[in-house]
N, C-alpha and C. Protein backbone atom coordinates (compact mmCIF):
# COMPACT_ATOMS: atom_id res chain seq x y z
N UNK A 1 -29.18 -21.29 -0.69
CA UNK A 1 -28.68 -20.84 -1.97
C UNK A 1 -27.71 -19.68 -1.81
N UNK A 2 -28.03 -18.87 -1.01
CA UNK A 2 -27.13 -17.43 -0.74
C UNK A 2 -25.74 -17.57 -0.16
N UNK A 3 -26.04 -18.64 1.17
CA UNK A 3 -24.64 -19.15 1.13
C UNK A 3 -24.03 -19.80 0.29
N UNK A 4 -24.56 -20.42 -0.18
CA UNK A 4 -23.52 -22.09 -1.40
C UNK A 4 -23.00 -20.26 -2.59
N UNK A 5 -23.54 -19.53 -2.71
CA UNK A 5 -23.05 -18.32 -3.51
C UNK A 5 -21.99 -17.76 -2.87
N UNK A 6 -22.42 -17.40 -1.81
CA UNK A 6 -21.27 -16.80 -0.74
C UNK A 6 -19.95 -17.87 -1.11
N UNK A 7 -20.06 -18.56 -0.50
CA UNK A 7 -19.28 -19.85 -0.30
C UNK A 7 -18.28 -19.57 -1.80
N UNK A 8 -18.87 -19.92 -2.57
CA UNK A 8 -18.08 -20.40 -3.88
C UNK A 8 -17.49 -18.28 -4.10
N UNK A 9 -17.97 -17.54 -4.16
CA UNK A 9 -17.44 -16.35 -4.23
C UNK A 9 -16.14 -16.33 -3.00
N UNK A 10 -16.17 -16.52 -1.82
CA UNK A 10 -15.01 -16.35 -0.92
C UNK A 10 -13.84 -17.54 -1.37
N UNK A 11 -14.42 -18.39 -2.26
CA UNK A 11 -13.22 -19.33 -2.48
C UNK A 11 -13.03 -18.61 -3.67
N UNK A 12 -13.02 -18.07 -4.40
CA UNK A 12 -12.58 -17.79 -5.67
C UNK A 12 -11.78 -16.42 -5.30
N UNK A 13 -12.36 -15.75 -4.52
CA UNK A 13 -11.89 -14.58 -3.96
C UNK A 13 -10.36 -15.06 -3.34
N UNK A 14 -10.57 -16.30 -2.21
CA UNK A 14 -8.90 -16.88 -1.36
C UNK A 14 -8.11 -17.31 -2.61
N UNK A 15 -9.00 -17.93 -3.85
CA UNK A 15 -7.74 -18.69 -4.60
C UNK A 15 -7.00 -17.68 -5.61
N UNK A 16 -8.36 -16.50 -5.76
CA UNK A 16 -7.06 -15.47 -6.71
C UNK A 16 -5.94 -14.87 -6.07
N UNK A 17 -6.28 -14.28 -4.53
CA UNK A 17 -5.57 -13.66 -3.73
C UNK A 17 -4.35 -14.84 -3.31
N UNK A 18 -3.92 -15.97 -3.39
CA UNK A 18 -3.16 -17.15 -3.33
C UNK A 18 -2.48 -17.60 -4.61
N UNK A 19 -2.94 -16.97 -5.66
CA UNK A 19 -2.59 -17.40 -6.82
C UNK A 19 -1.32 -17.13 -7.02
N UNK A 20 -0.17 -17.66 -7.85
CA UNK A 20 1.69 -17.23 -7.72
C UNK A 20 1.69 -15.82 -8.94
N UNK A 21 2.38 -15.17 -8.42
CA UNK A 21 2.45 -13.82 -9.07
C UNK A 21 3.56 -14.37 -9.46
N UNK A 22 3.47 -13.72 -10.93
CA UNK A 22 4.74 -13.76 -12.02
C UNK A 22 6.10 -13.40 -11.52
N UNK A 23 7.20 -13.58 -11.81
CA UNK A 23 8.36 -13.77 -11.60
C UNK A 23 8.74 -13.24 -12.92
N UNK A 24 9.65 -11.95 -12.96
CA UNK A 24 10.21 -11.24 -13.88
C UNK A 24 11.73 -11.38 -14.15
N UNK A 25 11.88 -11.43 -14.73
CA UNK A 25 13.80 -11.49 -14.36
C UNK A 25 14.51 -10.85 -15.91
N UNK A 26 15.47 -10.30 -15.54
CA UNK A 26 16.43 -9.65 -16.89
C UNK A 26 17.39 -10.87 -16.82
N UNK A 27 17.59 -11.13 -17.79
CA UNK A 27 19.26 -12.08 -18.41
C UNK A 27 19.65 -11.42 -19.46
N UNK A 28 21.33 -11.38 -18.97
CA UNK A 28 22.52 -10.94 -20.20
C UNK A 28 22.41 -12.53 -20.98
N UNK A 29 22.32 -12.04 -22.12
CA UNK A 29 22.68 -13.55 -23.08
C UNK A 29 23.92 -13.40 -24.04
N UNK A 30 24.48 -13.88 -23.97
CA UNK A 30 26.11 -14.02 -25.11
C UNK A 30 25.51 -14.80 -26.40
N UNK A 31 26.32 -13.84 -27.98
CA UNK A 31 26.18 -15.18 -28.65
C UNK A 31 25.19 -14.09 -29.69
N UNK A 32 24.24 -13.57 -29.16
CA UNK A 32 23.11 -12.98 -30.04
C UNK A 32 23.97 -12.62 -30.75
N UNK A 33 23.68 -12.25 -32.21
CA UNK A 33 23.92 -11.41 -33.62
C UNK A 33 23.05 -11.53 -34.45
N UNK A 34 21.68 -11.57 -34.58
CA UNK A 34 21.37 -11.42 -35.52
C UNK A 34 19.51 -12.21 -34.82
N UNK A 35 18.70 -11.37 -36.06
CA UNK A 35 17.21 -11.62 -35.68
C UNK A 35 16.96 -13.26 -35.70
N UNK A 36 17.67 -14.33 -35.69
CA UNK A 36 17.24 -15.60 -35.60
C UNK A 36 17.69 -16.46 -34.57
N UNK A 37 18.86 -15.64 -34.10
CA UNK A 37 19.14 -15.77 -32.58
C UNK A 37 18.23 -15.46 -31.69
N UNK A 38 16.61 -14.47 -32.13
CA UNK A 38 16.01 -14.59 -30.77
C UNK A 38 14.88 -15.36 -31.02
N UNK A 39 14.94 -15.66 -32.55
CA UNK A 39 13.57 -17.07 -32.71
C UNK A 39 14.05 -18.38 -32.09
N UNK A 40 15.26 -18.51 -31.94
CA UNK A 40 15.96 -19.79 -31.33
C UNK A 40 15.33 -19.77 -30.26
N UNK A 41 15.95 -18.22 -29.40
CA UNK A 41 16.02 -18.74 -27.85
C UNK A 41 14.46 -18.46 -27.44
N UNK A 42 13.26 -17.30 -28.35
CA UNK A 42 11.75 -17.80 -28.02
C UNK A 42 11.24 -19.12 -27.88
N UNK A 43 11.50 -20.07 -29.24
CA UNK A 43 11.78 -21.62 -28.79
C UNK A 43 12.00 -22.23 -27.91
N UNK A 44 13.20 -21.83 -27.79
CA UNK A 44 13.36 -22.73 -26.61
C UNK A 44 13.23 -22.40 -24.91
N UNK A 45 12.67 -21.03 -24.90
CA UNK A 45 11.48 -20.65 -23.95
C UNK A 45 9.90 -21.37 -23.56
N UNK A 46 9.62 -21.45 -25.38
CA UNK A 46 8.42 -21.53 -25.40
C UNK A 46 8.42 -23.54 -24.94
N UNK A 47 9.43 -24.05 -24.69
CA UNK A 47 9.80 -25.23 -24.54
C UNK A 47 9.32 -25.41 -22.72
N UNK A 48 9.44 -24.34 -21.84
CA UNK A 48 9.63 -24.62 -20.85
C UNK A 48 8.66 -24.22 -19.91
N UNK A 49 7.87 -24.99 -19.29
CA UNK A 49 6.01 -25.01 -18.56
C UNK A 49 6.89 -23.62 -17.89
N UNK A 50 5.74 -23.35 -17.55
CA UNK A 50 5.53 -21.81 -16.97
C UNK A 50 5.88 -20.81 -17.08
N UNK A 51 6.79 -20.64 -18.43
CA UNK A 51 7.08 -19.56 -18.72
C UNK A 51 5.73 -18.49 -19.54
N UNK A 52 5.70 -17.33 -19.01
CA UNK A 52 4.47 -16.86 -19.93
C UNK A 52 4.71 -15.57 -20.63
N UNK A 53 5.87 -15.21 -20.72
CA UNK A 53 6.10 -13.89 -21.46
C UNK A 53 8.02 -14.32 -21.66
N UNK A 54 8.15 -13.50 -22.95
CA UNK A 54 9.83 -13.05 -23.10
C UNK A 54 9.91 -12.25 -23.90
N UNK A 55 10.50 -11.24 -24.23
CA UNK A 55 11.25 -9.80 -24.83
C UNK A 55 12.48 -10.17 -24.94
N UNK A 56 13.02 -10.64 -26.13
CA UNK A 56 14.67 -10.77 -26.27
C UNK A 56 15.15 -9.23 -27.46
N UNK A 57 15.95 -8.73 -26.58
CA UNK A 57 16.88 -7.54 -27.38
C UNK A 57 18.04 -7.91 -27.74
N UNK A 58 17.97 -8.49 -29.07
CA UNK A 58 19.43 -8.58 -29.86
C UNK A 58 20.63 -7.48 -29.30
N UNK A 59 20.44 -6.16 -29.27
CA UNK A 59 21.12 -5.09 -29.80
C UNK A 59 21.78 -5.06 -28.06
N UNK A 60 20.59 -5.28 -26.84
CA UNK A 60 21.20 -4.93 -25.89
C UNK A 60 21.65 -6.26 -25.00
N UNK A 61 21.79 -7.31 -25.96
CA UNK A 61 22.47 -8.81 -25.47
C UNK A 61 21.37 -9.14 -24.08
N UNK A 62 19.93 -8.98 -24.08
CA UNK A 62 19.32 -9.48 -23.13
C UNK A 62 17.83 -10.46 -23.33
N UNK A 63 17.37 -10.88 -22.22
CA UNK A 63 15.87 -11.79 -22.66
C UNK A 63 15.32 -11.15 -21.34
N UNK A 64 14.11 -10.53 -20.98
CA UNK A 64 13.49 -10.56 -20.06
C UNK A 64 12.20 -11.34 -20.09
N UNK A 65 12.09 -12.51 -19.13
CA UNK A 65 12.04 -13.56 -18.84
C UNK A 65 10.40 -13.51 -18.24
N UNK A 66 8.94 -13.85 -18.08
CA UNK A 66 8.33 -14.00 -17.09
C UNK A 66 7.67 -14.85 -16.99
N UNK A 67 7.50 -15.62 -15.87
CA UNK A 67 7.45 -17.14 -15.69
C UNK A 67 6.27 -17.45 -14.48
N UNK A 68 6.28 -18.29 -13.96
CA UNK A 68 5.29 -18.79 -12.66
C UNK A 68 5.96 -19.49 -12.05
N UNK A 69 6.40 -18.63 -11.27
CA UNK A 69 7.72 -19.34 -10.16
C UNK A 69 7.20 -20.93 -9.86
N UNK A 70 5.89 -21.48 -9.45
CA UNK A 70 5.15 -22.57 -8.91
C UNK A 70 5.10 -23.84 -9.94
N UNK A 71 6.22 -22.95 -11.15
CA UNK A 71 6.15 -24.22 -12.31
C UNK A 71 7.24 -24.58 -13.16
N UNK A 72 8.13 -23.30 -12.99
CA UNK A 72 9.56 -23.37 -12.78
C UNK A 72 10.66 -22.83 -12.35
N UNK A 73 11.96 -22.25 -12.74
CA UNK A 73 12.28 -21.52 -12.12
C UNK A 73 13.41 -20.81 -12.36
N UNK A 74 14.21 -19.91 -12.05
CA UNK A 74 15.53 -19.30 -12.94
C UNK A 74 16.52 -20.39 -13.55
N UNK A 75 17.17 -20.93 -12.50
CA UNK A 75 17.85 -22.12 -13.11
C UNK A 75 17.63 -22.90 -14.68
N UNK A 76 16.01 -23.35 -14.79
CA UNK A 76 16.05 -23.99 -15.32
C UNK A 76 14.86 -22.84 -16.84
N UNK A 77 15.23 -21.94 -16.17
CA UNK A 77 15.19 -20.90 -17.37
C UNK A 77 16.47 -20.36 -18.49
N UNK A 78 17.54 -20.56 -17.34
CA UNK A 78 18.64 -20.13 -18.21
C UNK A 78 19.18 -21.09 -18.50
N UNK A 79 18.91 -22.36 -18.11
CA UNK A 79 19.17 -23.47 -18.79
C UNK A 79 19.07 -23.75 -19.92
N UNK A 80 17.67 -23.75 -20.29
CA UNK A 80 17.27 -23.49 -21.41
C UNK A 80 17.60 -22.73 -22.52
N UNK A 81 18.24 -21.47 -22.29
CA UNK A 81 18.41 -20.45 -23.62
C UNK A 81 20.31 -20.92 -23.38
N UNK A 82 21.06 -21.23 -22.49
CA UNK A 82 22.11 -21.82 -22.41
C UNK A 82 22.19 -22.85 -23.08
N UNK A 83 21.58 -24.18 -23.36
CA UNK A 83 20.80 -24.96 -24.08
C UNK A 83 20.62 -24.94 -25.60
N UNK A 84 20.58 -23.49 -25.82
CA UNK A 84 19.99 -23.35 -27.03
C UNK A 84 21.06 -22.85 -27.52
N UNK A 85 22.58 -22.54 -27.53
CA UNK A 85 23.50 -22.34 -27.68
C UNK A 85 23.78 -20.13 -27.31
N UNK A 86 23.29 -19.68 -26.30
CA UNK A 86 23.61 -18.89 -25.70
C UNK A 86 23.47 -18.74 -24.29
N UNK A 87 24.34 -18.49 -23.91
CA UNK A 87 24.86 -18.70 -22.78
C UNK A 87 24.29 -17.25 -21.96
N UNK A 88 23.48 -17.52 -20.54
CA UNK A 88 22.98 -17.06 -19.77
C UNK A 88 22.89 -16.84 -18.56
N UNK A 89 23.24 -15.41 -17.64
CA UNK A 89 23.00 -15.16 -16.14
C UNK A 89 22.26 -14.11 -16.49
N UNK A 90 22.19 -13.97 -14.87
CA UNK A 90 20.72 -13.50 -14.36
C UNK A 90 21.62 -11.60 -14.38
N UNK A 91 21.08 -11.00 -14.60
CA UNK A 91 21.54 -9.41 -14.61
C UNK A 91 21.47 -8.61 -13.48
N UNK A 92 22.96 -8.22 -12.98
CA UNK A 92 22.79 -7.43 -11.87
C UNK A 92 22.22 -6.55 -11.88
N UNK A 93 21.54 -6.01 -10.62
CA UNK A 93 20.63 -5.06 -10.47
C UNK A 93 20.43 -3.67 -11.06
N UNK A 94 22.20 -3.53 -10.79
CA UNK A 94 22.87 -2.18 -11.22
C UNK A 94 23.11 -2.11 -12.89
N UNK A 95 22.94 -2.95 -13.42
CA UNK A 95 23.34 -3.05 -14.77
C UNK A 95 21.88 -2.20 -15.49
């Protein structure tokens, strides 16, 4: 019994420590003006598996993005809000 406990505790222990850590990313988005420009592009976030968080700032033309790299991925993140009729890259570092 103590092992089959052991056992199932060290696997739960390897699979959290293995588990994909979120993937954050800033995007400039073109196009925003106004508060229904970011119910669009939540939409069409909320459209795309693994995304699990977004913050869109009208005022500072951005979406910060957080996703599960293991389910999708930038590309087909900014696809999406590109898609949705604003147009999207990934934000230099320095910006």
């Amino acid at each position: 019994m103590r092992k089959s406990i052991l056992s199932l505790v060290m696997l739960t222990w390897v699979g959290a420590a293995t588990a994909a850590t979120p993937k954050q990313v800033v995007l400039n988005v073109e196009n925003m003006t106004c508060p229904a420009c970011s119910i669009t592009i939540e939409k069409a976030l909320d459209q795309v598996p693994g995304v699990t968080g977004k913050q869109v700032n009208t005022q500072a033309a951005t979406v910060v993005v957080t996703f599960d790299a293991e389910r999708t991925s930038l590309p087909v993140v900014t696809r999406a809000i590109t898609d949705a009729g604003f147009p999207a890259s990934l934000r230099a570092k320095g910006d």
